[in-house]
N, C-alpha and C. Protein backbone atom coordinates (compact mmCIF):
# COMPACT_ATOMS: atom_id res chain seq x y z
N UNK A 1 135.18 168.12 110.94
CA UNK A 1 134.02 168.83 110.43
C UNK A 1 133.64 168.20 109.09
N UNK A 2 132.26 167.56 108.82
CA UNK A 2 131.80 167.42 107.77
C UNK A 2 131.54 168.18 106.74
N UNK A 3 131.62 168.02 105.42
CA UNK A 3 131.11 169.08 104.64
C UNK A 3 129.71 168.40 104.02
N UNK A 4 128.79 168.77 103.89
CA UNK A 4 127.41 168.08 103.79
C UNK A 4 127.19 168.92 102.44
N UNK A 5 127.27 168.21 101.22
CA UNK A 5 126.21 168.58 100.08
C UNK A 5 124.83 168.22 99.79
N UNK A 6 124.53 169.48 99.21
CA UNK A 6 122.83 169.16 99.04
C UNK A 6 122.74 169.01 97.41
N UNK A 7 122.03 167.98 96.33
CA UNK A 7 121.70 168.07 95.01
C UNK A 7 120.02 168.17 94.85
N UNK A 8 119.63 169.19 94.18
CA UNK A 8 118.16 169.09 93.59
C UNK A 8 116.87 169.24 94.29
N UNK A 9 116.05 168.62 94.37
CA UNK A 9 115.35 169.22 94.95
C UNK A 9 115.66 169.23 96.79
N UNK A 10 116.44 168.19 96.87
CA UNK A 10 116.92 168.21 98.32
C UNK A 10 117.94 169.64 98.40
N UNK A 11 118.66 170.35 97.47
CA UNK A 11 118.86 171.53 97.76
C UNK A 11 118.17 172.96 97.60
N UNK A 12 117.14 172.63 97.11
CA UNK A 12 115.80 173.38 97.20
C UNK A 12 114.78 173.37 98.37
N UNK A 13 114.65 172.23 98.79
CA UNK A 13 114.49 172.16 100.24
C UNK A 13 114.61 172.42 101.33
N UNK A 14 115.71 172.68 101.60
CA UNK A 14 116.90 173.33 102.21
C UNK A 14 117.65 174.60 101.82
N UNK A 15 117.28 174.92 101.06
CA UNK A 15 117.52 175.94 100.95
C UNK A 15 119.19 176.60 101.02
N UNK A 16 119.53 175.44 100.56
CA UNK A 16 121.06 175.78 100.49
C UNK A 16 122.17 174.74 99.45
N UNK A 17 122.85 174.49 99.41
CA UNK A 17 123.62 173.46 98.08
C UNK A 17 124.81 172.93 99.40
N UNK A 18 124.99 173.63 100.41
CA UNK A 18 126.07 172.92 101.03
C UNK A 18 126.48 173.62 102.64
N UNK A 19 126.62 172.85 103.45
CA UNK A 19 126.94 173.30 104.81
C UNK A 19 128.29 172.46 105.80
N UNK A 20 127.92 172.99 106.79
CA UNK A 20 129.39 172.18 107.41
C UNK A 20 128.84 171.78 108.90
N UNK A 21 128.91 170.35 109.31
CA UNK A 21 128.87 170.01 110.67
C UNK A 21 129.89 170.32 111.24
N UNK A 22 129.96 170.81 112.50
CA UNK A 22 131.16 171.21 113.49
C UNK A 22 131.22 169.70 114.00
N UNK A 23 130.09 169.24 114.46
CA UNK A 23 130.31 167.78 115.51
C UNK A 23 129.53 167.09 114.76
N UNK A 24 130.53 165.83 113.87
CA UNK A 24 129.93 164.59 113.75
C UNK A 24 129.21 163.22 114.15
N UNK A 25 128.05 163.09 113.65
CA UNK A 25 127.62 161.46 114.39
C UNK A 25 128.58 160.41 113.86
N UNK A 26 128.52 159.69 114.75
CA UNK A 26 129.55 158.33 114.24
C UNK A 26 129.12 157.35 113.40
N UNK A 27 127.55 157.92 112.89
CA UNK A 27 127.47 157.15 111.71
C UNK A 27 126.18 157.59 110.65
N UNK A 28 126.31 157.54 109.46
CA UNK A 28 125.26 157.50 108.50
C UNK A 28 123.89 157.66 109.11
N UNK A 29 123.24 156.48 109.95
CA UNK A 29 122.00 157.17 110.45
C UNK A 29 122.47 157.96 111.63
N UNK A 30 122.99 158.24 112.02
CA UNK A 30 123.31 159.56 113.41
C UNK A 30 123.29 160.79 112.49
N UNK A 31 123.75 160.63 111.16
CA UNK A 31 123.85 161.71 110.08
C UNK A 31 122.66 162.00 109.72
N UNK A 32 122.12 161.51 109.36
CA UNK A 32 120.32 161.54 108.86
C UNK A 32 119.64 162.10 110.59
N UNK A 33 119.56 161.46 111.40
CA UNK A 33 118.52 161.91 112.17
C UNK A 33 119.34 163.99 112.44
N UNK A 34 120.12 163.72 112.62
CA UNK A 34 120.93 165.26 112.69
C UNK A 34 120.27 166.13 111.39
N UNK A 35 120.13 165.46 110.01
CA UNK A 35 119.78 166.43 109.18
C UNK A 35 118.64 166.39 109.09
N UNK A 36 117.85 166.00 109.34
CA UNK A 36 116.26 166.15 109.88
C UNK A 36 115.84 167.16 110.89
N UNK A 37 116.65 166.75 111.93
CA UNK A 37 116.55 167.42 112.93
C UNK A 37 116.30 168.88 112.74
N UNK A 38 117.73 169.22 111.52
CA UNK A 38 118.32 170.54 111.48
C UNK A 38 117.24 170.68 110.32
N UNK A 39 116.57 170.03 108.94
CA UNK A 39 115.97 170.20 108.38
C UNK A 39 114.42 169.65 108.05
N UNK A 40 113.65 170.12 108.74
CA UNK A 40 112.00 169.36 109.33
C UNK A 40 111.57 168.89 107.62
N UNK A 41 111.95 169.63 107.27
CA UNK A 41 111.25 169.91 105.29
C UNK A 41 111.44 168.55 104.59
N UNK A 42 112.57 167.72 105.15
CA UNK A 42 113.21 166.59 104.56
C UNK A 42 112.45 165.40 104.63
N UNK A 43 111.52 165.61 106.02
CA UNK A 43 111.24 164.40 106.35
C UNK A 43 110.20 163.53 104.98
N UNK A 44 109.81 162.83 105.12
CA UNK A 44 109.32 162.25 104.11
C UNK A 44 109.84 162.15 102.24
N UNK A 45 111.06 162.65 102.24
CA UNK A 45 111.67 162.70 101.16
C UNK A 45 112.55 161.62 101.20
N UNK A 46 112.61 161.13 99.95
CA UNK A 46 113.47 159.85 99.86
C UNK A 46 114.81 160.57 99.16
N UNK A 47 115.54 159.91 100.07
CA UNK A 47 117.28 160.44 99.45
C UNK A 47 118.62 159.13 99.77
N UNK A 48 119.44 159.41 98.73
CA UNK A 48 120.41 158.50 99.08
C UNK A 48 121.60 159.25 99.79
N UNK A 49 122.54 159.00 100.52
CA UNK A 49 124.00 159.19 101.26
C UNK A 49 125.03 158.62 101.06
N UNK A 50 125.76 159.37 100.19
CA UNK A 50 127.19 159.06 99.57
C UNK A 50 128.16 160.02 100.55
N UNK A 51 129.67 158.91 100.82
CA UNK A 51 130.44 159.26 101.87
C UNK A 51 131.42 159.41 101.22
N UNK A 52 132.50 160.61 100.78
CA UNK A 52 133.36 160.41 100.23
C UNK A 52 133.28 159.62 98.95
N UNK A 53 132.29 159.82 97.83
CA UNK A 53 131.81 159.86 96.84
C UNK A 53 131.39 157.99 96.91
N UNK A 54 131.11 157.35 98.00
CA UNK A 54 130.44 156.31 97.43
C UNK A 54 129.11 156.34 98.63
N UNK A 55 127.94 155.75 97.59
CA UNK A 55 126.93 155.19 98.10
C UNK A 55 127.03 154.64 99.37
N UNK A 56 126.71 154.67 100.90
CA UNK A 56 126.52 153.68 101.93
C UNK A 56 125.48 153.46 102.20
N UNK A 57 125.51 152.49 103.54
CA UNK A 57 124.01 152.21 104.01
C UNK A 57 124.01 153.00 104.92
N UNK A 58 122.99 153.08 105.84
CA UNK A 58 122.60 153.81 107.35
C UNK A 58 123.59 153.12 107.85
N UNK A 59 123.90 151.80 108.28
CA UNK A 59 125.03 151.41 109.18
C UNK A 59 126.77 151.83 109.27
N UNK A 60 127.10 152.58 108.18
CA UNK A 60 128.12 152.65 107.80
C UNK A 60 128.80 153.98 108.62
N UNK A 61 129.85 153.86 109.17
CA UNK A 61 130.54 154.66 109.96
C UNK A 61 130.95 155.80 109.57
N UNK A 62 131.18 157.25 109.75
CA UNK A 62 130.98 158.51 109.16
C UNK A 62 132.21 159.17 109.69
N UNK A 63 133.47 159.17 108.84
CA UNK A 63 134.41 159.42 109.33
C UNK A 63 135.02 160.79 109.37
N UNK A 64 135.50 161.76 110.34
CA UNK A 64 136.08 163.03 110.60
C UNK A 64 136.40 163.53 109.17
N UNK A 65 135.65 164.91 108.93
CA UNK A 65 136.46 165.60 107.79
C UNK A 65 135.69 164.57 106.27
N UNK A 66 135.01 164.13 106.36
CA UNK A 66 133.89 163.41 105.31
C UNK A 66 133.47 164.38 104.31
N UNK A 67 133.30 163.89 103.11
CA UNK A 67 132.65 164.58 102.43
C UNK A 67 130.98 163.98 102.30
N UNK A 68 129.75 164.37 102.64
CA UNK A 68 128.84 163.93 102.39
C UNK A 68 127.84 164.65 101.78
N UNK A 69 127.64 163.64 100.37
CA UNK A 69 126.61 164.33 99.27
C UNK A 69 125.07 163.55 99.97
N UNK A 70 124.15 164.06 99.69
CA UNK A 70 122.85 163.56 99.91
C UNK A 70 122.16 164.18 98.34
N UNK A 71 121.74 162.60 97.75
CA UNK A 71 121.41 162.90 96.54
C UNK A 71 119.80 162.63 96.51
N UNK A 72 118.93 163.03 95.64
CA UNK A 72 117.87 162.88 95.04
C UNK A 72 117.56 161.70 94.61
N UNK A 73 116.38 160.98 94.33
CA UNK A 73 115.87 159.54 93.46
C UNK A 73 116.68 160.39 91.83
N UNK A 74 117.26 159.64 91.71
CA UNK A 74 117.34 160.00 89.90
C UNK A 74 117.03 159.05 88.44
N UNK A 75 116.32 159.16 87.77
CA UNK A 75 115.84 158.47 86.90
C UNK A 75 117.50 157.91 85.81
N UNK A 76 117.76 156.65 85.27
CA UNK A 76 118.55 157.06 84.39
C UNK A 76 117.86 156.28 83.06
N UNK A 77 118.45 156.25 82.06
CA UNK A 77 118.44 155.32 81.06
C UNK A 77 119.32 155.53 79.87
């Protein structure tokens, strides 16, 4: 089971800060089309997907019991 965090306005969106997949996709984009799916509001929002606190790409494999943050564009300087 995944634990899926939400930050900022992507948890305003959603309307929640954090949830749990019972059945995982086997990967980063299988993860995204699932949270779309489950959240229509998302679409057109740009967000990044950190797996167990690092940054991946869509190709990257999404392993049992994951922690996954989905973060916001964030400005730094």
């Amino acid at each position: 089971m995944n634990r899926i965090l939400y930050f900022g306005l992507l948890a305003e969106t959603t309307g929640t800060t954090e949830e749990r997949l019972e059945a995982s996709p086997a990967t980063v984009a299988g993860l995204r089309a699932e949270l779309l799916r489950r959240h229509p509001a998302l679409q057109g929002l740009s967000f990044r997907i950190a797996v167990d606190r690092q940054l991946v790409d869509e190709t990257a494999a999404l392993p049992p019991d994951a922690e996954v943050a989905l973060l916001p564009p964030f400005a730094g300087g």
